[in-house]
C-alpha atoms as a PDB file:
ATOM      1  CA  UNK A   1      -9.976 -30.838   3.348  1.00  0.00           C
ATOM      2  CA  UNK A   2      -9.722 -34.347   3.971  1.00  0.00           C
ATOM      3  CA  UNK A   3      -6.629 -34.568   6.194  1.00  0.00           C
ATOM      4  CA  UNK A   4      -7.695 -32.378   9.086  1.00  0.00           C
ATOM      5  CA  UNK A   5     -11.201 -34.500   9.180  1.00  0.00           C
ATOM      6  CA  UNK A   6      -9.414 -37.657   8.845  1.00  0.00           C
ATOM      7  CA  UNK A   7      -7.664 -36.363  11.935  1.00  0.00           C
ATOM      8  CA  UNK A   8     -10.286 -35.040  13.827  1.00  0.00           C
ATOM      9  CA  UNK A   9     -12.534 -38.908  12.773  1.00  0.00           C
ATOM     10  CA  UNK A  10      -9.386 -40.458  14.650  1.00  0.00           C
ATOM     11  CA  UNK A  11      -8.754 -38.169  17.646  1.00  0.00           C
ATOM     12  CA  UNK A  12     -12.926 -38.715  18.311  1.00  0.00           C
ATOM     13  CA  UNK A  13     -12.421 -42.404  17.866  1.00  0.00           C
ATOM     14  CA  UNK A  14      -9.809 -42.211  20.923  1.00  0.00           C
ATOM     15  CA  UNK A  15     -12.021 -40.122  22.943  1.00  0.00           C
ATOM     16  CA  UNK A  16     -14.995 -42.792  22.526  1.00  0.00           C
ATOM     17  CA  UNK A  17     -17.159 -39.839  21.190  1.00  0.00           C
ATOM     18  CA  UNK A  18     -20.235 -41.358  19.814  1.00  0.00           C
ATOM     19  CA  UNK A  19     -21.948 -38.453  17.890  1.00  0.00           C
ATOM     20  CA  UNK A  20     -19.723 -36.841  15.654  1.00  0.00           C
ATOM     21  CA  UNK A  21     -20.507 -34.230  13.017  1.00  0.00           C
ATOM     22  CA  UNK A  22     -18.661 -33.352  10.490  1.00  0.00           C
ATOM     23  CA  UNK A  23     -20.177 -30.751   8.468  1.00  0.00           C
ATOM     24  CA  UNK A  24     -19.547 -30.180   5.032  1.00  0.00           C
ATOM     25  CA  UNK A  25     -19.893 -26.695   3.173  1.00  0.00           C
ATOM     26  CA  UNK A  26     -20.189 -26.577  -0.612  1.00  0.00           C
ATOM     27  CA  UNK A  27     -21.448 -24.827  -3.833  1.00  0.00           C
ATOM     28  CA  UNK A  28     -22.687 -26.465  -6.929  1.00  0.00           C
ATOM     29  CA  UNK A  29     -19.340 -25.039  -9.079  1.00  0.00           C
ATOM     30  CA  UNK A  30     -17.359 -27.460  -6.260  1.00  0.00           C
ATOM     31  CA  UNK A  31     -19.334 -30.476  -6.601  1.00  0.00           C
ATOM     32  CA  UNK A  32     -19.300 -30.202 -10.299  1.00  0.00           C
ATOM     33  CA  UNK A  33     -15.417 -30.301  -9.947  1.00  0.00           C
ATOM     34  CA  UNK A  34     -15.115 -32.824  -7.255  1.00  0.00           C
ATOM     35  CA  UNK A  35     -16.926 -35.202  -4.785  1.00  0.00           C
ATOM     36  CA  UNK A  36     -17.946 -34.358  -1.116  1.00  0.00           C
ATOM     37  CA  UNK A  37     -15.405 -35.253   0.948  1.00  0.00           C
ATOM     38  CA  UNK A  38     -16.890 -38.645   2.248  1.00  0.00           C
ATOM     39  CA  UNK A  39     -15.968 -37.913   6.070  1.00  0.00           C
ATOM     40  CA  UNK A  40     -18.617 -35.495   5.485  1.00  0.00           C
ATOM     41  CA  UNK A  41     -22.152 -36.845   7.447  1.00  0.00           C
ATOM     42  CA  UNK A  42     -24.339 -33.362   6.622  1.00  0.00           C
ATOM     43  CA  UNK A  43     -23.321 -31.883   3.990  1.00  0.00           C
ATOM     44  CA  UNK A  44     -24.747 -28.335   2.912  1.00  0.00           C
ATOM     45  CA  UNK A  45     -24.854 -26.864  -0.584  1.00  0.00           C
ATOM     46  CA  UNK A  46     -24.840 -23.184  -0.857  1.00  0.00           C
ATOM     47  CA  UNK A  47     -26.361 -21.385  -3.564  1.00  0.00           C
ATOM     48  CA  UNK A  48     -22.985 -19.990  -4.570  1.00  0.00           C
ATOM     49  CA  UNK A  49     -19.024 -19.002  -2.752  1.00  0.00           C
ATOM     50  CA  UNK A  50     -20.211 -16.269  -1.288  1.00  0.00           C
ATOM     51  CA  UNK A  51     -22.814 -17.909   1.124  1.00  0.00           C
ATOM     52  CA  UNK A  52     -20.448 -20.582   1.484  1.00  0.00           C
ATOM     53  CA  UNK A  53     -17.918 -18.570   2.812  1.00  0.00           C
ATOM     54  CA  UNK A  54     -20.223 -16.962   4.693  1.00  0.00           C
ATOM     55  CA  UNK A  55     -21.142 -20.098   6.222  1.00  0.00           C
ATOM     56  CA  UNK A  56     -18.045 -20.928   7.521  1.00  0.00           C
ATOM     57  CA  UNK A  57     -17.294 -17.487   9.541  1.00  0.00           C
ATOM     58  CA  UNK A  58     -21.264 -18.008  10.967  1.00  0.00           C
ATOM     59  CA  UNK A  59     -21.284 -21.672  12.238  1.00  0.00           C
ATOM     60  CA  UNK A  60     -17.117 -21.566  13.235  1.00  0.00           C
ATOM     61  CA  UNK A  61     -15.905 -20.648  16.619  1.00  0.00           C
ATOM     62  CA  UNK A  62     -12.224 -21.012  15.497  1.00  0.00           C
ATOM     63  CA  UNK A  63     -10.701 -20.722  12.039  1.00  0.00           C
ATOM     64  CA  UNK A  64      -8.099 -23.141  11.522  1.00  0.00           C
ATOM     65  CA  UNK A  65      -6.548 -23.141   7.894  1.00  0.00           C
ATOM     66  CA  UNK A  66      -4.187 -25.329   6.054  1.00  0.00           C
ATOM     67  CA  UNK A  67      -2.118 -24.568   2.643  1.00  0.00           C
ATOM     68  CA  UNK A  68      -3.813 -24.686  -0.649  1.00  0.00           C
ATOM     69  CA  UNK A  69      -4.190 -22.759  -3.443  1.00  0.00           C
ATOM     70  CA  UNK A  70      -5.837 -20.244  -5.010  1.00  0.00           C
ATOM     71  CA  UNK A  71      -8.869 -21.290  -3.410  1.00  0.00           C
ATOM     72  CA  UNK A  72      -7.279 -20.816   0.040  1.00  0.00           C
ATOM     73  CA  UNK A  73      -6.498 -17.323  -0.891  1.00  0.00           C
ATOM     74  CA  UNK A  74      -9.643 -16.417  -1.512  1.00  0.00           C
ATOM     75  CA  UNK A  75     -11.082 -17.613   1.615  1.00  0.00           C
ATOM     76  CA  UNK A  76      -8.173 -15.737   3.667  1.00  0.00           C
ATOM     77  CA  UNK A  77      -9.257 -12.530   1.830  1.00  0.00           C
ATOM     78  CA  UNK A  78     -13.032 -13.202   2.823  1.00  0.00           C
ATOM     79  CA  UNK A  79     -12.156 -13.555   5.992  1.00  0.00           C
ATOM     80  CA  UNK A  80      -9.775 -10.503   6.238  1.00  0.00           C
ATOM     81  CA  UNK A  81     -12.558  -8.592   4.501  1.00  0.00           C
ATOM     82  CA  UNK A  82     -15.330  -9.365   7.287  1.00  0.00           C
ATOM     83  CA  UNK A  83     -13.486  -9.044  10.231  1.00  0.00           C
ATOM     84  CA  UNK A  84     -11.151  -5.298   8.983  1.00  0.00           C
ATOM     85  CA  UNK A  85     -14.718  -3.949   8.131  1.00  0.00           C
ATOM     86  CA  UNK A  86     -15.542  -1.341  11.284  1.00  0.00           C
ATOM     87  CA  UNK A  87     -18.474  -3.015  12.424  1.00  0.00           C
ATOM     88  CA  UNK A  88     -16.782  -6.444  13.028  1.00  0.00           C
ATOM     89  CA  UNK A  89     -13.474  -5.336  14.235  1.00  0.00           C
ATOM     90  CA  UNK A  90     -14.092  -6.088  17.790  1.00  0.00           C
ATOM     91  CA  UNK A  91     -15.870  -9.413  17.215  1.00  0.00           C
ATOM     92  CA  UNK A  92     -12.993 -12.297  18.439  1.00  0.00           C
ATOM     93  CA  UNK A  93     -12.771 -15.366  15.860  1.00  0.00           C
ATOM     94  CA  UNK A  94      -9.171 -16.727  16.730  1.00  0.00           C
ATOM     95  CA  UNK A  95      -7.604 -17.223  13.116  1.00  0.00           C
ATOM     96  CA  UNK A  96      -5.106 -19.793  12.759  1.00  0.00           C
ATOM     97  CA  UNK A  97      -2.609 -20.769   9.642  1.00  0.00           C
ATOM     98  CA  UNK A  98      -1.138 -23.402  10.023  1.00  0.00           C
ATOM     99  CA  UNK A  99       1.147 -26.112   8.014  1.00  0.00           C
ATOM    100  CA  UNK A 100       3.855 -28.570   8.289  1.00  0.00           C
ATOM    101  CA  UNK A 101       7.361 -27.395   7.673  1.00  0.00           C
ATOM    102  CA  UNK A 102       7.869 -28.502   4.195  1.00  0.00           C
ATOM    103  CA  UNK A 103       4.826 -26.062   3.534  1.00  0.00           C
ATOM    104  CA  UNK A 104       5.427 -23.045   5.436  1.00  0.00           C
ATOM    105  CA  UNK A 105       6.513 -21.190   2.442  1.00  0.00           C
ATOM    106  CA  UNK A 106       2.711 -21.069   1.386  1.00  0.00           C
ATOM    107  CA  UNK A 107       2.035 -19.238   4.408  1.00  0.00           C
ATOM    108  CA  UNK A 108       4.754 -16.640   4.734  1.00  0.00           C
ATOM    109  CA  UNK A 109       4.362 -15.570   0.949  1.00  0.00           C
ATOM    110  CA  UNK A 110       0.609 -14.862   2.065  1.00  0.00           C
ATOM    111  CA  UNK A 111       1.219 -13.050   4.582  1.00  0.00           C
ATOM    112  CA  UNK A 112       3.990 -11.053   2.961  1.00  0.00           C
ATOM    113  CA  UNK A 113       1.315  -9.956   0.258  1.00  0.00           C
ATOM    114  CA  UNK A 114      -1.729  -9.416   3.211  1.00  0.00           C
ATOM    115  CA  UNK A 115       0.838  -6.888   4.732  1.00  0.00           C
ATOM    116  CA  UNK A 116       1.645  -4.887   1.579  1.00  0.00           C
ATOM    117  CA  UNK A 117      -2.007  -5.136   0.353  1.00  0.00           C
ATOM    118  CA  UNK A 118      -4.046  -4.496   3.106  1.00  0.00           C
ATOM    119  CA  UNK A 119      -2.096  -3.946   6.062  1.00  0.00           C
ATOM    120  CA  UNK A 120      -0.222  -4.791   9.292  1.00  0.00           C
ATOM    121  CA  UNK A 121      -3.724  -4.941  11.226  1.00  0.00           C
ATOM    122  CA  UNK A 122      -4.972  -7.041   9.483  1.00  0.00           C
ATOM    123  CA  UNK A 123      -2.277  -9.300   9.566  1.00  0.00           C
ATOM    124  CA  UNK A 124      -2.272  -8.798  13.300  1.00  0.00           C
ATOM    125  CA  UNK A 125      -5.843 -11.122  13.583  1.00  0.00           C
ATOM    126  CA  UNK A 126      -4.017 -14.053  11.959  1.00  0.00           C
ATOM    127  CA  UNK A 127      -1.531 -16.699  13.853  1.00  0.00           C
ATOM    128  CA  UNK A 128       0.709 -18.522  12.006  1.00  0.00           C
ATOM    129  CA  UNK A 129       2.141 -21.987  13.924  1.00  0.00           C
ATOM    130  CA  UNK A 130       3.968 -23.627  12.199  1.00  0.00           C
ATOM    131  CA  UNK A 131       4.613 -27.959  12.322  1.00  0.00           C
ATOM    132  CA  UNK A 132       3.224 -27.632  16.181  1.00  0.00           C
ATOM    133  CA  UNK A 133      -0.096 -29.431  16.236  1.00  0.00           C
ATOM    134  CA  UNK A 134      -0.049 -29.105  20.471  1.00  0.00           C
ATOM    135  CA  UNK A 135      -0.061 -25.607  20.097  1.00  0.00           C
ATOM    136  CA  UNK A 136      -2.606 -25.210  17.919  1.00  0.00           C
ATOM    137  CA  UNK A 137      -4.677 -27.162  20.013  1.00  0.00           C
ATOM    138  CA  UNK A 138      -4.010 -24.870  22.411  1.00  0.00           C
ATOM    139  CA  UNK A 139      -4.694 -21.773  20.179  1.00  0.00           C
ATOM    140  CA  UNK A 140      -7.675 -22.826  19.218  1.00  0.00           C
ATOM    141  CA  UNK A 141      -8.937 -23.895  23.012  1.00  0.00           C
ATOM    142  CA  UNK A 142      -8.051 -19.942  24.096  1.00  0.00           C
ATOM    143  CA  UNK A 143      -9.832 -18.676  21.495  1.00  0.00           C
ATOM    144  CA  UNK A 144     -13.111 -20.416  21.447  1.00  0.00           C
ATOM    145  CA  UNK A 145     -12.823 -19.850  25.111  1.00  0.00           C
ATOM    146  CA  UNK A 146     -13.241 -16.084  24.218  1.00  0.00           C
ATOM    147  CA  UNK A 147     -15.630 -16.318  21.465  1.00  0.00           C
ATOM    148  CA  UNK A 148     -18.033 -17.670  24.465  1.00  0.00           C
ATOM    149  CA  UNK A 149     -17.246 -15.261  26.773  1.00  0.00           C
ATOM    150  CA  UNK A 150     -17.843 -12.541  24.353  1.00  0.00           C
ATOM    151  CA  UNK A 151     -21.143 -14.426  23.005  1.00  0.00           C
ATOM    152  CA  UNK A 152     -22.088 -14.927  26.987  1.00  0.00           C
ATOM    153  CA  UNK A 153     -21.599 -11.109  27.645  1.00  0.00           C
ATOM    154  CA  UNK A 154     -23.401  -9.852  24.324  1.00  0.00           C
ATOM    155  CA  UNK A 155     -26.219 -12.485  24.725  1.00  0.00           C
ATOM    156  CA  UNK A 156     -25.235 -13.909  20.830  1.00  0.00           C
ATOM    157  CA  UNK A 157     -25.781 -17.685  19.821  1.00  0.00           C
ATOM    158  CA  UNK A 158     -23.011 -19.997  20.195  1.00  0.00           C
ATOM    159  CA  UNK A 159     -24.121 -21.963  17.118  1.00  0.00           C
ATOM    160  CA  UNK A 160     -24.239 -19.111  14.768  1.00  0.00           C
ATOM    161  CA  UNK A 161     -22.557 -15.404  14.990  1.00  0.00           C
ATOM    162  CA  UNK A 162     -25.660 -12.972  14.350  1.00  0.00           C
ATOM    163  CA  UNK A 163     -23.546  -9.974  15.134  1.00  0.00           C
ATOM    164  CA  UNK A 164     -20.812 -10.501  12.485  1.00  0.00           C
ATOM    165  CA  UNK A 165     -22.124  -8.043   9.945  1.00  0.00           C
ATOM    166  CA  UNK A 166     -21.488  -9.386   6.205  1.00  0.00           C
ATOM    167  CA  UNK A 167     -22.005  -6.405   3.752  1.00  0.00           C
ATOM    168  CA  UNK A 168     -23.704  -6.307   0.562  1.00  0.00           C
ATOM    169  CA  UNK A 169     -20.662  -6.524  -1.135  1.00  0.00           C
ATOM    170  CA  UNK A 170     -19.820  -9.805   0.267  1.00  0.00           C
ATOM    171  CA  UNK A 171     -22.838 -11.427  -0.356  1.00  0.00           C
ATOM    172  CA  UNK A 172     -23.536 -10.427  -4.135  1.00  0.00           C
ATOM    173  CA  UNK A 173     -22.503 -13.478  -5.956  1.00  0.00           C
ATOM    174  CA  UNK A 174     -19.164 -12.560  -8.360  1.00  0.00           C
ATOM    175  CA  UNK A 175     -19.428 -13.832 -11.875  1.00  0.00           C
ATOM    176  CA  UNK A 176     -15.922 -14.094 -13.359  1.00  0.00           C
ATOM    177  CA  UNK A 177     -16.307 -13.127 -16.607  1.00  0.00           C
ATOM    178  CA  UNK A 178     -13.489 -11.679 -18.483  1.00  0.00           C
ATOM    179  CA  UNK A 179     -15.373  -8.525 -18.247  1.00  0.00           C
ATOM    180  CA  UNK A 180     -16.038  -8.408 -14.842  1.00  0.00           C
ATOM    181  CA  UNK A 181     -12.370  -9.410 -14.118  1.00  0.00           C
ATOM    182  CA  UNK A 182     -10.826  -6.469 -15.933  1.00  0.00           C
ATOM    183  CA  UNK A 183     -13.294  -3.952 -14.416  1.00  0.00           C
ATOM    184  CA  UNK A 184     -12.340  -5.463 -10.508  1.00  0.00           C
ATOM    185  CA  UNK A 185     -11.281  -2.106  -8.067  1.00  0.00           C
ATOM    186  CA  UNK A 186      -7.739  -3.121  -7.134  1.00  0.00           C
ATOM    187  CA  UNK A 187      -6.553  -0.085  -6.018  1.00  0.00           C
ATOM    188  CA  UNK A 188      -5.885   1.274  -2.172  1.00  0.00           C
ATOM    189  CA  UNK A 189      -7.650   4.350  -2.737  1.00  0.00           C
ATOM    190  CA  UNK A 190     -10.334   2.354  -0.606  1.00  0.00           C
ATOM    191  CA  UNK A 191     -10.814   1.101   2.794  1.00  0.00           C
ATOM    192  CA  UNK A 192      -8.845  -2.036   3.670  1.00  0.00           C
ATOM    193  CA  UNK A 193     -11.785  -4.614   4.176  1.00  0.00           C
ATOM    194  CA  UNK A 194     -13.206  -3.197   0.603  1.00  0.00           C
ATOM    195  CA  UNK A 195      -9.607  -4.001  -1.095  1.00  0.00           C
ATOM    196  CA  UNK A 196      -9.804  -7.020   0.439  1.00  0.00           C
ATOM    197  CA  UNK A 197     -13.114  -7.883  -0.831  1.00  0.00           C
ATOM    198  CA  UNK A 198     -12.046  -7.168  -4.560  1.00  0.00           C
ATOM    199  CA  UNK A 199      -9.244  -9.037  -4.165  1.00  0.00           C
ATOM    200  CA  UNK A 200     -10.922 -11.478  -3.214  1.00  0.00           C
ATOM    201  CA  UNK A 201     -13.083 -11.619  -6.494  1.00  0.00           C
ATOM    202  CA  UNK A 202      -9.858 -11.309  -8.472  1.00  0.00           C
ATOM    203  CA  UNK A 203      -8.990 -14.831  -6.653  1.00  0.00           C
ATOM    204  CA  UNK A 204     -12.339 -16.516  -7.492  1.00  0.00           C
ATOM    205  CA  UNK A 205     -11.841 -16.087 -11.222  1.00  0.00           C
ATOM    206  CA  UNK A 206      -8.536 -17.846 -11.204  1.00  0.00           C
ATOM    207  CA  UNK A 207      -9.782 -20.169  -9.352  1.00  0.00           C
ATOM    208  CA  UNK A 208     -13.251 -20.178 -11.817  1.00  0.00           C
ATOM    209  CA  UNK A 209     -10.842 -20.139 -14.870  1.00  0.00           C
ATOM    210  CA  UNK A 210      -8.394 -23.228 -13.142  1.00  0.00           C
ATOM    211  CA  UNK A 211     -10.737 -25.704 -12.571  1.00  0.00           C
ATOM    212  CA  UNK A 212     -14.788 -24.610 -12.992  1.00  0.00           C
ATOM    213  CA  UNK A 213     -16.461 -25.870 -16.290  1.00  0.00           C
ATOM    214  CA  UNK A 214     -17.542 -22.182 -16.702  1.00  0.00           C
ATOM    215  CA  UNK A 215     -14.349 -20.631 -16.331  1.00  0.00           C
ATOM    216  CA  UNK A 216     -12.310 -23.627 -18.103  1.00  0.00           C
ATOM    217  CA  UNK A 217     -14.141 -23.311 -21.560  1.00  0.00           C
ATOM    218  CA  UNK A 218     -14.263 -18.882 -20.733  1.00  0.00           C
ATOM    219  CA  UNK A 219     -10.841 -19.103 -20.892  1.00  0.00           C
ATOM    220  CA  UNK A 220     -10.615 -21.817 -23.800  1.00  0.00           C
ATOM    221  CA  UNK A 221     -12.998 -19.524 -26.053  1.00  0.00           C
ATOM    222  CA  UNK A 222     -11.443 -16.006 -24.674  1.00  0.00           C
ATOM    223  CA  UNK A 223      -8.120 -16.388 -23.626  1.00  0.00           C
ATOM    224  CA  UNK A 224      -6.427 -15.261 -20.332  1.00  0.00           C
ATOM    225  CA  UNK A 225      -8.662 -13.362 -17.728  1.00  0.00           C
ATOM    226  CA  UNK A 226      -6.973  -9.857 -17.530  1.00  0.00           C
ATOM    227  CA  UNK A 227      -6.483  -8.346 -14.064  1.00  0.00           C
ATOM    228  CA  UNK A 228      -5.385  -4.870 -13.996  1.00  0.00           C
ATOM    229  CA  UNK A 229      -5.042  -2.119 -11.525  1.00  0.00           C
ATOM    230  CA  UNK A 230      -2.724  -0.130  -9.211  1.00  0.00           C
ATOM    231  CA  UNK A 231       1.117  -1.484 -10.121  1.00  0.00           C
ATOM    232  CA  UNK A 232       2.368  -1.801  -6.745  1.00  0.00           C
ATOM    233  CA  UNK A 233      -0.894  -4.120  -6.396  1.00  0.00           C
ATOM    234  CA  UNK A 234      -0.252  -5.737  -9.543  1.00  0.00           C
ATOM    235  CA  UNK A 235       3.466  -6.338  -8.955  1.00  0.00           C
ATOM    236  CA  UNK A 236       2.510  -8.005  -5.434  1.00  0.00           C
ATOM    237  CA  UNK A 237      -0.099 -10.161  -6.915  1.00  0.00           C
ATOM    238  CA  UNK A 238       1.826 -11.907  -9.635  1.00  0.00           C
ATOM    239  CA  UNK A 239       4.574 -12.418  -7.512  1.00  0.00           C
ATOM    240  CA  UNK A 240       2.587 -14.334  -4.981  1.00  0.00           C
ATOM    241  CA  UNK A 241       0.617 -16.035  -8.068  1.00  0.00           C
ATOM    242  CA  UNK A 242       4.221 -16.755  -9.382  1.00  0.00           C
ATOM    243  CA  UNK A 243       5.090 -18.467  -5.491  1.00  0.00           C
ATOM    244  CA  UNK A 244       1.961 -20.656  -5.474  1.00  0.00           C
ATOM    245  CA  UNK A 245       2.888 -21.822  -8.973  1.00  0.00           C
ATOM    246  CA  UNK A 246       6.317 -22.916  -8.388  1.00  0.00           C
ATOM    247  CA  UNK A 247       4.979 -24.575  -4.812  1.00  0.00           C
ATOM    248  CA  UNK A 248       2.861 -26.547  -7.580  1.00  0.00           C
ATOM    249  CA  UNK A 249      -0.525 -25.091  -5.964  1.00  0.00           C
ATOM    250  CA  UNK A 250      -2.033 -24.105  -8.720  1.00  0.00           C
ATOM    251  CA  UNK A 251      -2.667 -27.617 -10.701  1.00  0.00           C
ATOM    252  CA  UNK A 252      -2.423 -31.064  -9.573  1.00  0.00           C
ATOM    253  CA  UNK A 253       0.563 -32.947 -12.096  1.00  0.00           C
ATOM    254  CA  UNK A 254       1.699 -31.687 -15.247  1.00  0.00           C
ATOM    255  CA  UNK A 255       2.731 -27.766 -15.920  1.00  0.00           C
ATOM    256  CA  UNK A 256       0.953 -24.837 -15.655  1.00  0.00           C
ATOM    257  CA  UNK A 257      -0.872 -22.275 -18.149  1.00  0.00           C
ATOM    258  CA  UNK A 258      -2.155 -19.480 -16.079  1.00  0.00           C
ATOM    259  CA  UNK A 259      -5.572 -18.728 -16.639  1.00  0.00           C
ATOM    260  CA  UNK A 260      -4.637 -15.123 -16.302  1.00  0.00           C
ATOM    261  CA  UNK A 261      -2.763 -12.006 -16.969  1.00  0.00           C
ATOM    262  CA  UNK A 262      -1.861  -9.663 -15.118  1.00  0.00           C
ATOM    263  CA  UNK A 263      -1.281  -5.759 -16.747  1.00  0.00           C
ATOM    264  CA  UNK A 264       1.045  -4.371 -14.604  1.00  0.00           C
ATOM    265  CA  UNK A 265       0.922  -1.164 -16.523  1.00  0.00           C
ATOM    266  CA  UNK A 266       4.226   1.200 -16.295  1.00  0.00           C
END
């Protein structure tokens, strides 16, 4: 996002740091959509989302997000996904949403669905601080504090997290056909780090059938992607797909036509 790196090029300005990086992480679907942010000085392009997101949870010692769309979502469900699976449960990565006050909405109707979906404990690894940038300074400064300490004591990397475990399901690239949409698991007959991962998917084809070239003409030739599964699921997930829309955070000007449907059975 170019606001928090604008900030962060301005805060190192003031603190006369010479050698700043600011690392950019993107897939070939993103540039095709839009430019590299230009704060960026090494920018990285992943193969596909997955090892993008990836990317993110291995080189970051804090997570600090901001409200956005779709997109957003899906990276919040990656996330949840990595660290609710067993093996990474007791890994610290201090997660932090925050927004200004005129956005907070985005946030609580998130975490409202996270709850439902895939439970209070993993809503328990996220803090939300709201239109306090001092305290999520602080935040942040706790938590990378420790992130080393654990690192220190489990003789890990600081500049990458070997022991965060990604499973196969996290790493095998998602195609969002309309196929592969209707056939997504989205049930809670499953652990909560595997809901979260097909969840997850379901998010990446809206986001695919918004504003990739792919999903834009899939959608133009096809019609709406179809996302089906358990109702309570269903009902939760258009009604936080109905919040983002009327935040206007699921296209930039002009109205709407949802690039999905969701069967919300009986």
């Amino acid at each position: 996002m170019k606001g928090p790196m604008k900030g962060a090029t301005i805060a190192h300005a003031k603190q006369h740091m010479p050698n700043r990086r600011y690392i950019g992480l993107t897939e070939p679907g993103i540039v095709a959509s839009e430019p590299p942010n230009p704060i960026v000085n090494e920018l990285v392009i992943l193969p596909d989302i997955e090892k993008r997101l990836e990317a993110f949870v291995r080189f970051g010692h804090a997570i600090l997000v901001f409200p956005g769309g779709a997109g957003t979502a899906e990276e919040v469900l990656y996330l949840m996904g990595l660290l609710m699976h067993p093996d990474n449960i007791d890994i610290p990565l201090p997660v932090i949403l925050t927004a200004p006050e005129a956005s907070k909405d985005y946030w609580s109707s998130m975490i409202e669905f996270l709850r439902a979906t895939i439970g209070e404990k993993a809503v328990s690894k996220l803090k939300v601080i709201v239109n306090d940038p001092e305290e999520v300074a602080r935040a942040v400064n706790e938590g990378i504090q420790e992130v080393e300490e654990f690192r220190r004591e489990n003789k890990d990397a600081f500049y990458f997290n070997w022991k965060l475990k990604v499973p196969l399901e996290f790493q095998k690239p998602f195609i969002p056909t309309h196929e592969n949409m209707a056939q997504l698991e989205l049930h809670k007959d499953q652990k909560p780090h595997e809901l979260a991962a097909n969840l997850r998917r379901a998010f990446s084809g809206i986001v695919s059938g918004n504003v990739k070239e792919e999903g834009v003409s899939a959608i133009e030739e096809h019609g709406p992607f179809e996302i089906s599964g358990d109702p309570e699921i269903m009902n939760l997930l258009d009604n936080l797909l109905r919040d983002f829309v009327a935040q206007g955070r699921m296209k930039i000007g002009g109205g709407y036509k949802p690039c999905y449907k969701i069967v919300t059975g009986s």
